[in-house]
Protein backbone atom coordinates (compact mmCIF):
# COMPACT_ATOMS: atom_id res chain seq x y z
CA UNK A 1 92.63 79.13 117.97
CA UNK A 2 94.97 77.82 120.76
CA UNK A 3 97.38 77.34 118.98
CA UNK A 4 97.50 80.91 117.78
CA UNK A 5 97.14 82.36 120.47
CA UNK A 6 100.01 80.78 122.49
CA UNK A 7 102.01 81.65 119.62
CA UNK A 8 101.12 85.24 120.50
CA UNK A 9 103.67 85.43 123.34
CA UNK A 10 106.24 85.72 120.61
CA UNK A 11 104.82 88.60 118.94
CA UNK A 12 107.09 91.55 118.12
CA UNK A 13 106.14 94.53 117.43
CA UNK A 14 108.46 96.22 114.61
CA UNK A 15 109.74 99.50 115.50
CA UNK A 16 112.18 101.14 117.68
CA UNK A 17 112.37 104.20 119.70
CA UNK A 18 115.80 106.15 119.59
CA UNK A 19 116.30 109.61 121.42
CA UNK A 20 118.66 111.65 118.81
CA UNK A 21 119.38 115.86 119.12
CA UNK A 22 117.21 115.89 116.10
CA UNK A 23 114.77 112.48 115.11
CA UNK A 24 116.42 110.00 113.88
CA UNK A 25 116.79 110.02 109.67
CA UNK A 26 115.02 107.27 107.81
CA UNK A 27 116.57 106.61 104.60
CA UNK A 28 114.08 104.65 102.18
CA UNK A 29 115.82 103.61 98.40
CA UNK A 30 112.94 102.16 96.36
CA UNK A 31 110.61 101.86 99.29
CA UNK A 32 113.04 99.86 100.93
CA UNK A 33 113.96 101.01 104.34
CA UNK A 34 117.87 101.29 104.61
CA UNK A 35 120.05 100.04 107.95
CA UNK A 36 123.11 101.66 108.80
CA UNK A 37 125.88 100.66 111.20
CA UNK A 38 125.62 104.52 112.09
CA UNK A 39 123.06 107.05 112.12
CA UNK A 40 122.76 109.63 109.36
CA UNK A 41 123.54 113.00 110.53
CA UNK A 42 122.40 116.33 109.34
CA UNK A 43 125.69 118.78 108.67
CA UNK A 44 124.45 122.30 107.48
CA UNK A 45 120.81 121.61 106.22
CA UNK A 46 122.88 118.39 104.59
CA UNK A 47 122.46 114.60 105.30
CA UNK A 48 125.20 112.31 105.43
CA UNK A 49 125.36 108.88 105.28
CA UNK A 50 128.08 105.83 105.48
CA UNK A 51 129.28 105.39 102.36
CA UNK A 52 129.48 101.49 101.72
CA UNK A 53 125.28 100.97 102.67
CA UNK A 54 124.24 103.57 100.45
CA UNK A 55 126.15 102.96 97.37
CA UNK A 56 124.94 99.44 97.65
CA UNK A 57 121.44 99.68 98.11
CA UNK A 58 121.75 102.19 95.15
CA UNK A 59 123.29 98.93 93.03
CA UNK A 60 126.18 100.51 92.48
CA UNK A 61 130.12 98.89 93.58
CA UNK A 62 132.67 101.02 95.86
CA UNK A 63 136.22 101.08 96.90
CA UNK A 64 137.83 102.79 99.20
CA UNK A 65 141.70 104.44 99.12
CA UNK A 66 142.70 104.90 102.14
CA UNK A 67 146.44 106.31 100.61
CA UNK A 68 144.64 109.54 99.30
CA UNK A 69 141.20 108.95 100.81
CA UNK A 70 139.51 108.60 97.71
CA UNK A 71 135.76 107.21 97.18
CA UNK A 72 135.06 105.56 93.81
CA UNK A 73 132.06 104.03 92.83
CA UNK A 74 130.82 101.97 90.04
CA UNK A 75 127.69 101.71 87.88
CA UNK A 76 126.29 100.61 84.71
CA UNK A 77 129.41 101.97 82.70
CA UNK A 78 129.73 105.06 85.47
CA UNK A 79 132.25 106.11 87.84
CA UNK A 80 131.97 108.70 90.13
CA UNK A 81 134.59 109.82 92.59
CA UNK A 82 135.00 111.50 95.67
CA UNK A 83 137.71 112.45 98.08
CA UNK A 84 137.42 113.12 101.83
CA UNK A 85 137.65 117.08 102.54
CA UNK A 86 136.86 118.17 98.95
CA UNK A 87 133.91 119.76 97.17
CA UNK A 88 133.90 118.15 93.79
CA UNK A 89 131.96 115.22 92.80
CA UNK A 90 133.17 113.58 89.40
CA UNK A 91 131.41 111.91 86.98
CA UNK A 92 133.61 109.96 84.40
CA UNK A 93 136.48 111.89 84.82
CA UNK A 94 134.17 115.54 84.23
CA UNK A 95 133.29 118.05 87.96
CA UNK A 96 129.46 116.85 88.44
CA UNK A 97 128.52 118.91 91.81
CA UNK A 98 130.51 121.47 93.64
CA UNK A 99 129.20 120.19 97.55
CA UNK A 100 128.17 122.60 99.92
CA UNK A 101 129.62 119.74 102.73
CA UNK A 102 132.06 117.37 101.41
CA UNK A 103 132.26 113.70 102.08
CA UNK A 104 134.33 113.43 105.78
CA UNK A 105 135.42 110.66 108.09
CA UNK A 106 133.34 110.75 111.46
CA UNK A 107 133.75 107.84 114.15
CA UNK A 108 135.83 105.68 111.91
CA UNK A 109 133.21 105.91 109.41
CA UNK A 110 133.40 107.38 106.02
CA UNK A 111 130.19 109.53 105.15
CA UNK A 112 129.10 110.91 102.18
CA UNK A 113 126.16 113.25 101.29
CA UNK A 114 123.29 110.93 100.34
CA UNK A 115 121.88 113.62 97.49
CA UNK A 116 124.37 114.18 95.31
CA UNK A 117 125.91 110.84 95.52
CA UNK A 118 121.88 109.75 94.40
CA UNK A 119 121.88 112.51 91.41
CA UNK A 120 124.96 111.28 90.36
CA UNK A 121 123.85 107.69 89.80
CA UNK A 122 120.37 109.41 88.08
CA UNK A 123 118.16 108.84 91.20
CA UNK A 124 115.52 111.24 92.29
CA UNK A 125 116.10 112.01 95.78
CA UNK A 126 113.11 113.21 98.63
CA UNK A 127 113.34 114.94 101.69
CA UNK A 128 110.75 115.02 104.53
CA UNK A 129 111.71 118.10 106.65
CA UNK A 130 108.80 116.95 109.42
CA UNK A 131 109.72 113.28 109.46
CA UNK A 132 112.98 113.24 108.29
CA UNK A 133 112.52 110.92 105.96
CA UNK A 134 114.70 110.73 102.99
CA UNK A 135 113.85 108.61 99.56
CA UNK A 136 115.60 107.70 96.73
CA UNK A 137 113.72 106.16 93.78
CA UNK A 138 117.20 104.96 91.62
CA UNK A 139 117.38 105.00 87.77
CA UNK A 140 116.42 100.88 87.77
CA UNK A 141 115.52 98.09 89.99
CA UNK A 142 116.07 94.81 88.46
CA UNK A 143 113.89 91.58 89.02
CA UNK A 144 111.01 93.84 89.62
CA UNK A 145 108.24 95.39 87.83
CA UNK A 146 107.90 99.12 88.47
CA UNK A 147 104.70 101.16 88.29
CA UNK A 148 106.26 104.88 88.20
CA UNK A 149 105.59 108.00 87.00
CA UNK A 150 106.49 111.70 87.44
CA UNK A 151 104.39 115.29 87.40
CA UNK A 152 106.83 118.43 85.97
CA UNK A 153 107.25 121.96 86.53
CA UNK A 154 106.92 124.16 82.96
CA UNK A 155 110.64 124.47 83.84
CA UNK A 156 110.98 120.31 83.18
CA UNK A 157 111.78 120.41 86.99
CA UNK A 158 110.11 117.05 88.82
CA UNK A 159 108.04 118.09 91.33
CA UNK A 160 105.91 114.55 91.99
CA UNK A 161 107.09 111.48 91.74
CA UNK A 162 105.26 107.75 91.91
CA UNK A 163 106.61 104.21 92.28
CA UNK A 164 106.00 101.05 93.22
CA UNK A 165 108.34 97.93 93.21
CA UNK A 166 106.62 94.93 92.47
CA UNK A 167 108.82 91.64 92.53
CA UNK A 168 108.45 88.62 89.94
CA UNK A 169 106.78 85.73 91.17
CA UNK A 170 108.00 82.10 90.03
CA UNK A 171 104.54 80.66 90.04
CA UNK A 172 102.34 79.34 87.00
CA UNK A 173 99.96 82.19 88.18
CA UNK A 174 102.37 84.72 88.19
CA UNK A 175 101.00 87.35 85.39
CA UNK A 176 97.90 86.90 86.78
CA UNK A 177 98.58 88.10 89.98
CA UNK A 178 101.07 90.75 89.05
CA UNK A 179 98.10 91.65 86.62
CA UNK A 180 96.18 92.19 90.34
CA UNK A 181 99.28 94.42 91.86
CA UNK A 182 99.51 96.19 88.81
CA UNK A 183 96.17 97.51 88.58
CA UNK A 184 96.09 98.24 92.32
CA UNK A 185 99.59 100.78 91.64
CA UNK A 186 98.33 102.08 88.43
CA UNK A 187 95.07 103.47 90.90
CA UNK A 188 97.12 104.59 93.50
CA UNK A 189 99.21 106.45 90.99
CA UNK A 190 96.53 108.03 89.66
CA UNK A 191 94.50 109.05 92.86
CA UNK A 192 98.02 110.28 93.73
CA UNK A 193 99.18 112.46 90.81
CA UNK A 194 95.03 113.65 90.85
CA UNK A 195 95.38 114.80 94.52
CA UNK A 196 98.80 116.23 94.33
CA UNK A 197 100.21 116.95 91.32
CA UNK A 198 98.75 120.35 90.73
CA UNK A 199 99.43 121.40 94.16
CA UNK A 200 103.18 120.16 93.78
CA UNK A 201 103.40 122.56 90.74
CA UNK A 202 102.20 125.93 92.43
CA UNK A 203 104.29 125.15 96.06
CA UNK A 204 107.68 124.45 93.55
CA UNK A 205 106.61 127.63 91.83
CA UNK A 206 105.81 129.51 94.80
CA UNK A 207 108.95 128.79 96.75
CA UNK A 208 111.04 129.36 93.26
CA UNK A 209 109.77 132.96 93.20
CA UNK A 210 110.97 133.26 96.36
CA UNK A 211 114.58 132.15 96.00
CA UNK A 212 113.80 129.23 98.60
CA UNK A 213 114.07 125.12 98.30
CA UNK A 214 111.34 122.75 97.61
CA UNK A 215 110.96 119.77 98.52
CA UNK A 216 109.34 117.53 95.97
CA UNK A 217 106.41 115.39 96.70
CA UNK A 218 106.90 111.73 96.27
CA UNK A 219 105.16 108.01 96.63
CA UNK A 220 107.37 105.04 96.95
CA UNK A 221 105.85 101.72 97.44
CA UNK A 222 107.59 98.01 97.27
CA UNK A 223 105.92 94.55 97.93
CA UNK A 224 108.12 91.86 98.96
CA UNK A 225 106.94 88.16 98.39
CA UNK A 226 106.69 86.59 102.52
CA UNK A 227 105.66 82.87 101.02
CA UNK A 228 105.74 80.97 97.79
CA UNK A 229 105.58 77.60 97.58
CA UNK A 230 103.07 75.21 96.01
CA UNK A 231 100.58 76.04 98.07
CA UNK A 232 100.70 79.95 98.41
CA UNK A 233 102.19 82.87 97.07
CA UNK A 234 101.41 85.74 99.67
CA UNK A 235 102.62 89.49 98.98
CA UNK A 236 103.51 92.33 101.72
CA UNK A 237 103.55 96.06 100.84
CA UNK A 238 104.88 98.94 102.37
CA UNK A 239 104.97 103.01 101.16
CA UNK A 240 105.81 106.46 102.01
CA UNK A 241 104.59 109.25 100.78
CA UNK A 242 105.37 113.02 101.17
CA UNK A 243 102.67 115.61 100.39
CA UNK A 244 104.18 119.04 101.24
CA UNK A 245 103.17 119.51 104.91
CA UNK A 246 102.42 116.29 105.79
CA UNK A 247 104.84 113.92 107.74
CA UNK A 248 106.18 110.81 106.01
CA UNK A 249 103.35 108.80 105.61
CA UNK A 250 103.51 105.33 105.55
CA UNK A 251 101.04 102.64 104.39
CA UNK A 252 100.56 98.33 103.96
CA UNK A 253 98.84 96.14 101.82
CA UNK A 254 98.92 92.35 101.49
CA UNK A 255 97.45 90.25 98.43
CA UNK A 256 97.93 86.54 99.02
CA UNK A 257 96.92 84.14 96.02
CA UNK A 258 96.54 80.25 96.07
CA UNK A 259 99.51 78.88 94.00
CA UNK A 260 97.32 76.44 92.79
CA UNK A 261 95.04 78.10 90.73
CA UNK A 262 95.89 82.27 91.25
CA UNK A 263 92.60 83.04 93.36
CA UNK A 264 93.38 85.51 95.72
CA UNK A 265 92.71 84.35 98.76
CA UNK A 266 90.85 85.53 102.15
CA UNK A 267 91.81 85.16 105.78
CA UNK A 268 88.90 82.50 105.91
CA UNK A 269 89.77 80.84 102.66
CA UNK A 270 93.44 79.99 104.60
CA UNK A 271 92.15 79.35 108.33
CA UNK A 272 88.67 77.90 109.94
CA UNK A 273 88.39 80.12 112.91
CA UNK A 274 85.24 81.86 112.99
CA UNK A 275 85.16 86.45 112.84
CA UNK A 276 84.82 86.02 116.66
CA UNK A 277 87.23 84.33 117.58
CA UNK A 278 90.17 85.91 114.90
CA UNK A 279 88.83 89.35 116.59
CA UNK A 280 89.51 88.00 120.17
CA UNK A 281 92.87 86.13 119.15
CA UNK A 282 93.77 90.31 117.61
CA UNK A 283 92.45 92.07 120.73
CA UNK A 284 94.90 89.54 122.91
CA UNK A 285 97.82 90.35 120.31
CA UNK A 286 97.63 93.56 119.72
CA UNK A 287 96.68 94.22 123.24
CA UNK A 288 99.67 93.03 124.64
CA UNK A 289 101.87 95.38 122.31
CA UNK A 290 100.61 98.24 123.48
CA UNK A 291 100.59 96.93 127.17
CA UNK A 292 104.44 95.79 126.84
CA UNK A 293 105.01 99.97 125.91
CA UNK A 294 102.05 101.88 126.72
CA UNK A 295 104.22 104.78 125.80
CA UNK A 296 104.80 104.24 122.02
CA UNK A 297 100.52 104.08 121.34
CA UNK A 298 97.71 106.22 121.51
CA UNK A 299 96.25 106.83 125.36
CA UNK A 300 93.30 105.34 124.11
CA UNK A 301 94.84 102.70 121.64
CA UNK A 302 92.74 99.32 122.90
CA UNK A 303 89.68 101.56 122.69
CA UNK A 304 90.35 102.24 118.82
CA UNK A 305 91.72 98.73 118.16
CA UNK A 306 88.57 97.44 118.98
CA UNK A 307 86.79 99.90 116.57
CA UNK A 308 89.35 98.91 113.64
CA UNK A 309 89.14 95.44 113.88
CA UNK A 310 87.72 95.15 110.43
CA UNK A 311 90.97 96.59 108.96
CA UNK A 312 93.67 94.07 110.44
CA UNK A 313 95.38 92.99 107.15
CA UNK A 314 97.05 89.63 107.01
CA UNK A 315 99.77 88.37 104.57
CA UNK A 316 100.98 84.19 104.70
CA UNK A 317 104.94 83.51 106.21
CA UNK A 318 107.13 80.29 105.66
CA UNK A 319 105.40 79.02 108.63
CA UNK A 320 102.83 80.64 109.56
CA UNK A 321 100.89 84.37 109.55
CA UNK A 322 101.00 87.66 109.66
CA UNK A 323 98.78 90.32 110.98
CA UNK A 324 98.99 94.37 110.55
CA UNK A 325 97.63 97.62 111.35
CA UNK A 326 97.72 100.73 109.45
CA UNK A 327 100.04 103.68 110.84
CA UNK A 328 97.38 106.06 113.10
CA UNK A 329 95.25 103.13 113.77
CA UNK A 330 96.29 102.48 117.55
CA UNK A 331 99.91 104.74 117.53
CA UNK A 332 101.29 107.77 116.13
CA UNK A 333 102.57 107.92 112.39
CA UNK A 334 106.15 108.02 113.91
CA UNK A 335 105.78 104.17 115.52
CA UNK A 336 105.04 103.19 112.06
CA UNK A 337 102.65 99.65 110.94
CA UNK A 338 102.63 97.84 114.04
CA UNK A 339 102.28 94.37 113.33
CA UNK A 340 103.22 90.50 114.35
CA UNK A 341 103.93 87.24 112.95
CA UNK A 342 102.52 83.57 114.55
CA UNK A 343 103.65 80.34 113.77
CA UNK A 344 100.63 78.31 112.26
CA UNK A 345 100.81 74.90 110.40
CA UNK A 346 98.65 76.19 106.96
């Protein structure tokens, strides 16, 4: 356990604190967080976002004219165009929106809004109002498997929507252990839609009597494979969900299979360090998160740590581990799954 726990110095904890006039937007496209070289910004109840990150994590190709100041995109056969300072959005050539807030140039960067450029392309598009959270689930997602489905309003309006990304593996194992993250979405879509969907339907009905917007409730969910090799194939999850009131909350989950024979495996399947002394090496760890900013965690955070010990997920890295906590566990929803990786010779 030495050897772990020296490696512990290195932990990092993955989030970030940024002060903004309003909090800072997250922008998820298939459950895949998006990074911009600057912020969104909210312009009359509408977000903006660079231009050149979004259209690529939607898939789609862009080019710029700076002679007229003319967006075109590219996708699957479509073309959609914008221009700096006016309201239309064309699709092939025909007026798709009329914008409330154009695309416009701010800091030397072009920005466009994120929902109708999404619509355009056939993506269903979320919005958070406590978390300010936007997600986009697009029309595909290639190289992946996708778990989705959808709850309508009588109008054919979609009120709930589910996905979840899950990536091919390489392995001789693979359909067996997609088989495993397949069944696991196909639950969580269903306890989802179960919970929700009704209550989707009379809040979008609700607020439609009332002439007002509605924000549909969504799930999106991607695993990402950390390790594959001969020896392991490990998976790491993330989500977010929107339920109406609630913030945008996120979740984890890990599956990690021998790529020998497709068992999943356990944390003591992989290491030979006893409950005791993993639980010590993760009250060090964590510990020292919270004591490097006290700030960003619960007043109380090594108090519940130690009472959520049993839920520490794990998932296997090119060279070494990883360990997680749920959002809420030790730190408010907004810090997000705090978590660290060690090096470890497996």
């Amino acid at each position: 356990m030495k050897k772990m726990l020296l490696a512990s110095i290195a932990a990092a904890m993955l989030w970030t604190t940024t002060v903004f006039a309003y909090p800072a937007i997250q922008v998820y496209v298939d459950g895949q967080g998006i990074t911009f070289d600057q912020p969104p910004v909210i312009v009359e109840d509408r977000t903006l976002v660079p231009m050149r990150a979004i259209f690529q994590a939607l898939g789609s190709e862009v080019a710029w004219s700076e002679s007229d100041q003319t967006i075109t995109s590219t996708k699957n056969g479509d073309t959609i165009v914008l221009k700096i300072g006016d309201a239309g959005l064309y699709k092939n050539g025909q007026l798709k929106y009329t914008m409330a807030v154009p695309a416009r140039i701010m800091n030397g960067r072009t920005l466009v809004p994120l929902r109708a450029v999404a619509e355009a392309f056939d993506a269903q598009v979320g919005w958070d109002p406590q978390g300010y959270v936007v997600t986009v689930i697009s029309s595909q997602s290639g190289g992946e498997n996708n778990d989705t489905t959808s709850v309508k309003a009588d109008d054919g309006t979609v009120v709930l929507s589910f996905r979840m990304d899950i990536p091919k593996s390489k392995g001789s194992y693979a359909s067996q252990m997609e088989k495993t993250l397949n069944e696991e979405a196909k639950a969580l879509a269903k306890a989802y839609v179960d919970t929700y969907g009704k209550k989707a339907k009379t809040e979008y009905e609700a607020a439609k009597a009332k002439g007002i917007s509605f924000s549909p409730y969504y799930y999106v969910g991607s695993y990402e494979i950390t390790r594959e090799d001969s020896k392991f194939v490990s998976f790491y999850g993330t989500s977010t969900q929107y339920t109406g009131e609630m913030q945008g909350q996120r979740g984890c989950t890990s599956h990690t299979f021998s790529a020998k024979n497709g068992k999943e495996l356990t944390l003591s399947d992989i290491i030979g360090d006893s409950e005791k002394e993993l639980q010590a090496f993760w009250m060090t760890s964590f510990g020292a998160l919270i004591d490097e900013k006290p700030a960003g965690f619960y007043s109380n955070a090594k108090a519940r740590l130690e009472k959520n010990l049993d839920i520490v997920g794990f998932y296997v890295t090119k060279d070494g581990l990883g360990f997680y906590l749920p959002p809420e566990t030790i730190a408010p929803n907004e810090a997000g799954i705090i978590s660290f990786t060690v090096k470890y010779d497996l």
